[in-house]
Protein backbone atom coordinates (compact mmCIF):
# COMPACT_ATOMS: atom_id res chain seq x y z
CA UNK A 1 -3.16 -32.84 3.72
CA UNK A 2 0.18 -32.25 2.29
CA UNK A 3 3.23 -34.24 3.22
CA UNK A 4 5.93 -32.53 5.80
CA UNK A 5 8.37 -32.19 2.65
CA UNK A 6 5.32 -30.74 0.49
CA UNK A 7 5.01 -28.24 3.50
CA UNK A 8 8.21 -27.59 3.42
CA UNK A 9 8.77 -26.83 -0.37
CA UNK A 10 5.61 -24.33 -0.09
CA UNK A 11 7.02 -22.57 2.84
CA UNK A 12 10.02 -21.79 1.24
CA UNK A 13 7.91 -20.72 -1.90
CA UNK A 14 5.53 -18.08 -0.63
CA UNK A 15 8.05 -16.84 1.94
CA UNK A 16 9.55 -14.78 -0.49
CA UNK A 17 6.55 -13.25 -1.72
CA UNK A 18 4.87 -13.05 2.07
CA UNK A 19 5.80 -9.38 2.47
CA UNK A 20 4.43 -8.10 -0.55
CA UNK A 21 1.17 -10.21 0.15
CA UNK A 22 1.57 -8.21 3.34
CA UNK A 23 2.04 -4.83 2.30
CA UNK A 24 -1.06 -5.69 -0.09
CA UNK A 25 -3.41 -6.90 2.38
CA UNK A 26 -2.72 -4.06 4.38
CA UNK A 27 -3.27 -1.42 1.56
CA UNK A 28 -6.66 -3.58 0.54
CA UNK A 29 -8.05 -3.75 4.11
CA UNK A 30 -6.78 -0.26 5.86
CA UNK A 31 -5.51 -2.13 8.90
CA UNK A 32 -2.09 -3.78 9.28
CA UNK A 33 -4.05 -6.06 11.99
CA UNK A 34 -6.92 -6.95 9.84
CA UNK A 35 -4.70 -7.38 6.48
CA UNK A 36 -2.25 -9.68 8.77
CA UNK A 37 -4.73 -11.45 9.92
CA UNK A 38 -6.47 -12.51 6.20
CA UNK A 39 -2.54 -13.07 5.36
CA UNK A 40 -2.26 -15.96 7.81
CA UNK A 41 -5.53 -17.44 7.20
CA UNK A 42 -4.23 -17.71 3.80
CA UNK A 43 -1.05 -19.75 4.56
CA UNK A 44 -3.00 -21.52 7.18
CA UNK A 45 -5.70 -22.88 4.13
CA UNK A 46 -2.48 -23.53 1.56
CA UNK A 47 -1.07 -25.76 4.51
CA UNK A 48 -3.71 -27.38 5.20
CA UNK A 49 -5.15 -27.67 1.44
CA UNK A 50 -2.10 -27.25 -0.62
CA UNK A 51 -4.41 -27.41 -4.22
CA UNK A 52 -5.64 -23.86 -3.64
CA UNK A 53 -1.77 -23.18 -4.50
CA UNK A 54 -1.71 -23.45 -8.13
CA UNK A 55 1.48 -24.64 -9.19
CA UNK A 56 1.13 -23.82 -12.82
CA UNK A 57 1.01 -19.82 -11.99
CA UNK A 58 4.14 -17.92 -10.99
CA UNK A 59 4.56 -18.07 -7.00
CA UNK A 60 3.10 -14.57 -6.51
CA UNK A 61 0.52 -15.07 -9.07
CA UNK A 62 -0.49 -18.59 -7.04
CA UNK A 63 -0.17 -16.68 -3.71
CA UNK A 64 -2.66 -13.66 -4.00
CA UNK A 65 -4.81 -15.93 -6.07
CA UNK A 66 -5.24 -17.84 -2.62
CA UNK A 67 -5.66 -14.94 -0.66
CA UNK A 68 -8.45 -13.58 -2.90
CA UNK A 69 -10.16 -16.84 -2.69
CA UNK A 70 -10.13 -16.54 1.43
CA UNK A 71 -10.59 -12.94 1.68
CA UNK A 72 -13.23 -12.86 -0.88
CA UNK A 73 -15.18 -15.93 0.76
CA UNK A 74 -15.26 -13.56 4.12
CA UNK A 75 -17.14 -11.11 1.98
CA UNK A 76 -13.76 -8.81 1.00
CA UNK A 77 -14.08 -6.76 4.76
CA UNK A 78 -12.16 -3.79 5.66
CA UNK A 79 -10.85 -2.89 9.10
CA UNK A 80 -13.04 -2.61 12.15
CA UNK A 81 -14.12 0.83 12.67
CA UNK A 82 -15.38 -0.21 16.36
CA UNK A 83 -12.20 -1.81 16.98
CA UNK A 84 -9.94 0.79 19.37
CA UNK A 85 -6.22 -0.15 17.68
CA UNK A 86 -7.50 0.60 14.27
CA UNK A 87 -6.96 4.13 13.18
CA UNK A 88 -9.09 3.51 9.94
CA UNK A 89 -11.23 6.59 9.59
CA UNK A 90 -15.23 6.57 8.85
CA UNK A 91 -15.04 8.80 5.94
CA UNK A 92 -12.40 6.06 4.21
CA UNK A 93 -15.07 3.55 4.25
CA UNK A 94 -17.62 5.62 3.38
CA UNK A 95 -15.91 6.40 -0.02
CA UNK A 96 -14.94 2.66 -0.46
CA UNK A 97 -19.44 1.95 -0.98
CA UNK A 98 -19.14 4.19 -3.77
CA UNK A 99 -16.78 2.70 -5.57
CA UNK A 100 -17.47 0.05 -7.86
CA UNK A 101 -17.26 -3.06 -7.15
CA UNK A 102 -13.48 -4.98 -7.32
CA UNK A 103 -12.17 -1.61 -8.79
CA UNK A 104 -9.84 -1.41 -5.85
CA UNK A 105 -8.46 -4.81 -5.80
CA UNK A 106 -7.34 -4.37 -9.59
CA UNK A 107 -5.85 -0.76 -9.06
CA UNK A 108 -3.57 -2.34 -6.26
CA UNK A 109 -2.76 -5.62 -7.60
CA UNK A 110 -1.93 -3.59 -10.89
CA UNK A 111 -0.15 0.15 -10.01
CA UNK A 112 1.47 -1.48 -6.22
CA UNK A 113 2.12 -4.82 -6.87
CA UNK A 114 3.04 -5.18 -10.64
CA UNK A 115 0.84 -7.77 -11.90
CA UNK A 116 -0.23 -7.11 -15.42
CA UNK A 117 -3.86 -7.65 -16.81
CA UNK A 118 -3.58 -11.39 -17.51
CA UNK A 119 -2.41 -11.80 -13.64
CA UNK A 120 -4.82 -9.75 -12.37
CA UNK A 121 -7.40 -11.79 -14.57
CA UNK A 122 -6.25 -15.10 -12.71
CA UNK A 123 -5.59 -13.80 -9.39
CA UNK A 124 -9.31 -11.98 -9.37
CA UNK A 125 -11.22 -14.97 -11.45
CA UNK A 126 -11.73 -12.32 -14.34
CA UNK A 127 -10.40 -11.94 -17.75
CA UNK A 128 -7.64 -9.90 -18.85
CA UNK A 129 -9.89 -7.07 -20.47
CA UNK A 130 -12.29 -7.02 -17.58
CA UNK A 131 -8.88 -6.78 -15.57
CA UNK A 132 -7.82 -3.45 -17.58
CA UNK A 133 -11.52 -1.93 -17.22
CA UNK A 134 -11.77 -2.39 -13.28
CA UNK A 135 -8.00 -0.49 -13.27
CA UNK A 136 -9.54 2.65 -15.99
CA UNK A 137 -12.82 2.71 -13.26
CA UNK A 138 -10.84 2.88 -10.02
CA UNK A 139 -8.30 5.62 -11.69
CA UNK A 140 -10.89 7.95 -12.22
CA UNK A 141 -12.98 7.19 -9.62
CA UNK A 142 -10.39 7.47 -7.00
CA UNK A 143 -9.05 10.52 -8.25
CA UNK A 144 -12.17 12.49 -8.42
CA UNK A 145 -12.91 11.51 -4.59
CA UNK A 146 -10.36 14.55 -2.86
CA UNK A 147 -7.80 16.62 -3.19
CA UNK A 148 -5.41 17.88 -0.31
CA UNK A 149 -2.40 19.56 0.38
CA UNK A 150 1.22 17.20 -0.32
CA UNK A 151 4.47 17.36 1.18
CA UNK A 152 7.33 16.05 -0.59
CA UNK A 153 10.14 14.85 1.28
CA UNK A 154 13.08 13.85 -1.12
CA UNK A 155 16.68 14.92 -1.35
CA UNK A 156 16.87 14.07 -5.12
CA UNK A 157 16.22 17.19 -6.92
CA UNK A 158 15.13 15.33 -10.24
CA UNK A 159 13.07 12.91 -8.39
CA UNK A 160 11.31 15.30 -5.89
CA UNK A 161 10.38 17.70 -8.96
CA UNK A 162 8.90 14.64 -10.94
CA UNK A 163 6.38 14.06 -8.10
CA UNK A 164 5.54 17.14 -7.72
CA UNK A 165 4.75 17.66 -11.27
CA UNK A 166 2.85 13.70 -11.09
CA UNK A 167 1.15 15.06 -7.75
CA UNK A 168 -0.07 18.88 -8.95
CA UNK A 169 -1.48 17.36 -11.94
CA UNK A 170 -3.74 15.61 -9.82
CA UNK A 171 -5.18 18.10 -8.41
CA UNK A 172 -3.31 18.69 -5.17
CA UNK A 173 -1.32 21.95 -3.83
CA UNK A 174 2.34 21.45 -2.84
CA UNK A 175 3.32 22.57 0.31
CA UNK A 176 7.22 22.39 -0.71
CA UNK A 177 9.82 19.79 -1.32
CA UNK A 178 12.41 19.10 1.68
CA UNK A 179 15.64 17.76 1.50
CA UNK A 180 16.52 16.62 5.24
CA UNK A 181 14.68 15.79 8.31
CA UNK A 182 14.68 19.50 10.11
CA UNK A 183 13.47 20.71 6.92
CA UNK A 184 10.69 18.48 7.02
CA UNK A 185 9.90 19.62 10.40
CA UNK A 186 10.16 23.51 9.52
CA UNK A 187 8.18 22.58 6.68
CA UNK A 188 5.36 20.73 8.42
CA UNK A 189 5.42 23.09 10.88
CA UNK A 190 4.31 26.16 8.91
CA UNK A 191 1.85 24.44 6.70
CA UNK A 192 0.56 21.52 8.09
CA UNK A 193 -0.07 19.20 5.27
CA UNK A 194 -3.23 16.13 4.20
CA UNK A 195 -0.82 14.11 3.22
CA UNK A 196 2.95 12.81 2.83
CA UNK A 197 5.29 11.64 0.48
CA UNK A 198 8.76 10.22 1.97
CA UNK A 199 12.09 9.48 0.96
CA UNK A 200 13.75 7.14 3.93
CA UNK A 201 17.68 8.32 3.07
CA UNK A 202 18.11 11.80 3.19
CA UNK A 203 20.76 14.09 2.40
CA UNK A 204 22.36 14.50 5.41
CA UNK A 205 21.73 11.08 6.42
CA UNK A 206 18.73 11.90 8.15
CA UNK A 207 16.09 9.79 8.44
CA UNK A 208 12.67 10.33 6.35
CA UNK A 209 11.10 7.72 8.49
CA UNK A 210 12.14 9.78 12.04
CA UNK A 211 10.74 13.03 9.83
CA UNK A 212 7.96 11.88 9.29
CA UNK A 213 7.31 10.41 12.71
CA UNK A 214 8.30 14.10 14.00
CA UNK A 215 5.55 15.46 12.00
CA UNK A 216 2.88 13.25 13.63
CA UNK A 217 4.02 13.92 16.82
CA UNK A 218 3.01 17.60 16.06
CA UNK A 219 -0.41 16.78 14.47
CA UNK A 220 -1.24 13.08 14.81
CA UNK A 221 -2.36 10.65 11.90
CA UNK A 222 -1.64 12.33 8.33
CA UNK A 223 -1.25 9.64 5.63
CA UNK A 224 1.80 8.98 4.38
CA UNK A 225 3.17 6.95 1.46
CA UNK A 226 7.56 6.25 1.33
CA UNK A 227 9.11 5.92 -1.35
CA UNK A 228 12.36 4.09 -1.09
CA UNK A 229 15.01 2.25 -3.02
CA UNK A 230 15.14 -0.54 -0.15
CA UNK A 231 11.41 -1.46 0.59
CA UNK A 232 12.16 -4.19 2.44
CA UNK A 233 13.68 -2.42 5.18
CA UNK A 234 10.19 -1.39 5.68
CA UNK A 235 9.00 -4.67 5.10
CA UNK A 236 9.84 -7.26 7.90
CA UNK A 237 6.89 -7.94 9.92
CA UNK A 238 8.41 -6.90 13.40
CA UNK A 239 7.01 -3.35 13.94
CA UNK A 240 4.29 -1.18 12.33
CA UNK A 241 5.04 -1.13 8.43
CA UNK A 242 3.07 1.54 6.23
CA UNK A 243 -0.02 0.87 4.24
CA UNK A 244 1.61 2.85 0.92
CA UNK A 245 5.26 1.73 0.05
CA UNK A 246 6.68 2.42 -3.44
CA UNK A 247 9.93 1.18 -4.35
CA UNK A 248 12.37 2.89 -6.34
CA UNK A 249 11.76 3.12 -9.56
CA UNK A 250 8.15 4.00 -9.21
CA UNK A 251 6.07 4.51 -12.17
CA UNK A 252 3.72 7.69 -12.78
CA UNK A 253 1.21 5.03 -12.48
CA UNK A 254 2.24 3.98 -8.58
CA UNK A 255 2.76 7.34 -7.78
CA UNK A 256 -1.28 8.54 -8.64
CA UNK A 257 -2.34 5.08 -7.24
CA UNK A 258 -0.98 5.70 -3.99
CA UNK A 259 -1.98 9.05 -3.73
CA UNK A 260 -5.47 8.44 -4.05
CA UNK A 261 -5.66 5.31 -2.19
CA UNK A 262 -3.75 7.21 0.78
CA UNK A 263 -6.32 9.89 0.39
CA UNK A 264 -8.50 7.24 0.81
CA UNK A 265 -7.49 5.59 4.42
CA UNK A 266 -6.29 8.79 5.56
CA UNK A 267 -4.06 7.34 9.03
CA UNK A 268 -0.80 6.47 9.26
CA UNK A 269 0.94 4.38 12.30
CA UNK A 270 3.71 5.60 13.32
CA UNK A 271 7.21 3.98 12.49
CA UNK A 272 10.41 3.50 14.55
CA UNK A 273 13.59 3.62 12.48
CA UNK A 274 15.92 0.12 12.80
């Protein structure tokens, strides 16, 4: 059992990285609930066992490292599909049992998180080329799974034409690209689409987050990923946060990472602006 000033030092430590091990555990299990819940255990077995934190890795590194170690020893579970307040759909999991094994974890902890192959390696109790290979599998696994129709909302010209370009190439139609939050609507509206991509700040100083929450109050659950230059807005723990968060700037790599997974766990909560 560590000592109270021990505790204290390793509070201070991980809370810095707790929202990303958030945002990740959500991603990884399809359930903000479920992924919460594996994040907790995991500071509740680093409090009570503080040698599970290894010291000699960067903070992040030593963080998810833990986390894999608890989620890992539950037997790496997704959300509840017979639990009522998770909007994880069947056909998600049934796509996760044909993927190979651990693929997932490495696509995440690489294209969303930033960890490079060596990281990954420690965090997943693999080596570094092992690392790579999961990422290469779950890439063209992933993408291969669906295809859908994307709506881009984004009031950057140069931005909103690069995703469409990253998006098309997968495979996907466009709906259209729109710049404010009535556009959105209009847009959504007249072609309803499988999926969304979200800038929070729009031009007019509309919201992307009260667009989007617009267009699910027309059609229900459609995934959607934001992309924002201030993810930790999104990220504070005190109301619903979304499963696919990019921060600005995103690499091609994020972009087609999200995408699929999204494709993937195809729900969305809905989110209140602050």
């Amino acid at each position: 059992m560590p000592s109270r000033s021990e505790q204290v030092d390793l509070s201070e430590v991980i809370g810095e990285e707790l929202p990303y091990l958030r945002r990740y555990a959500r991603a990884l299990t399809g359930s903000q609930r479920t992924g919460d819940n594996y994040a907790a255990a995991t500071l509740e077995a680093i409090l009570q066992e503080s040698s599970i934190f290894e010291r000699s890795l960067a903070p992040k590194t030593a963080l998810f490292r833990a986390f894999h170690m608890i989620w890992s020893t539950a037997g790496a579970p997704t959300a509840d599909t017979e639990d009522p307040t998770s909007r994880l759909e069947s056909r998600a999991l049934d796509h996760m049992a044909g993927l190979t094994n651990n693929t997932r974890e490495a696509l995440l902890l690489s294209t969303i998180e930033g960890f490079d192959f060596e990281e990954i390696g420690r965090i997943m109790d693999v080596d570094a080329a092992e690392a790579s290979s999961l990422v290469d599998i779950a890439i063209t696994e992933m993408e291969k799974s669906m295809t859908g129709k994307v709506m881009i909302i984004e009031d950057e010209a140069i931005i909103a034409m690069d995703i469409h370009s990253i998006v098309s190439e997968m495979g996907h139609k466009i709906t259209g690209i729109a710049r404010t939050r009535d556009a959105a609507v209009e847009l959504g509206a007249r072609d309803k689409p499988d999926l969304i991509l979200a800038d929070i700040q729009l031009a007019d100083n509309s919201s992307g987050i009260d667009a989007v929450n617009d267009i699910l109050g027309q059609f229900g659950d459609i995934p959607t990923i934001f992309i924002t230059a201030f993810p930790e807005r999104l990220l504070t723990g005190d109301k619903p946060e979304p499963a696919f968060l990019i921060a600005k700037p995103y690499s091609e790599e994020q972009v087609r990472s999200a995408v699929s997974q999204a494709m993937f766990f195809s729900s969305t909560e809905s989110l209140k602006a602050g």
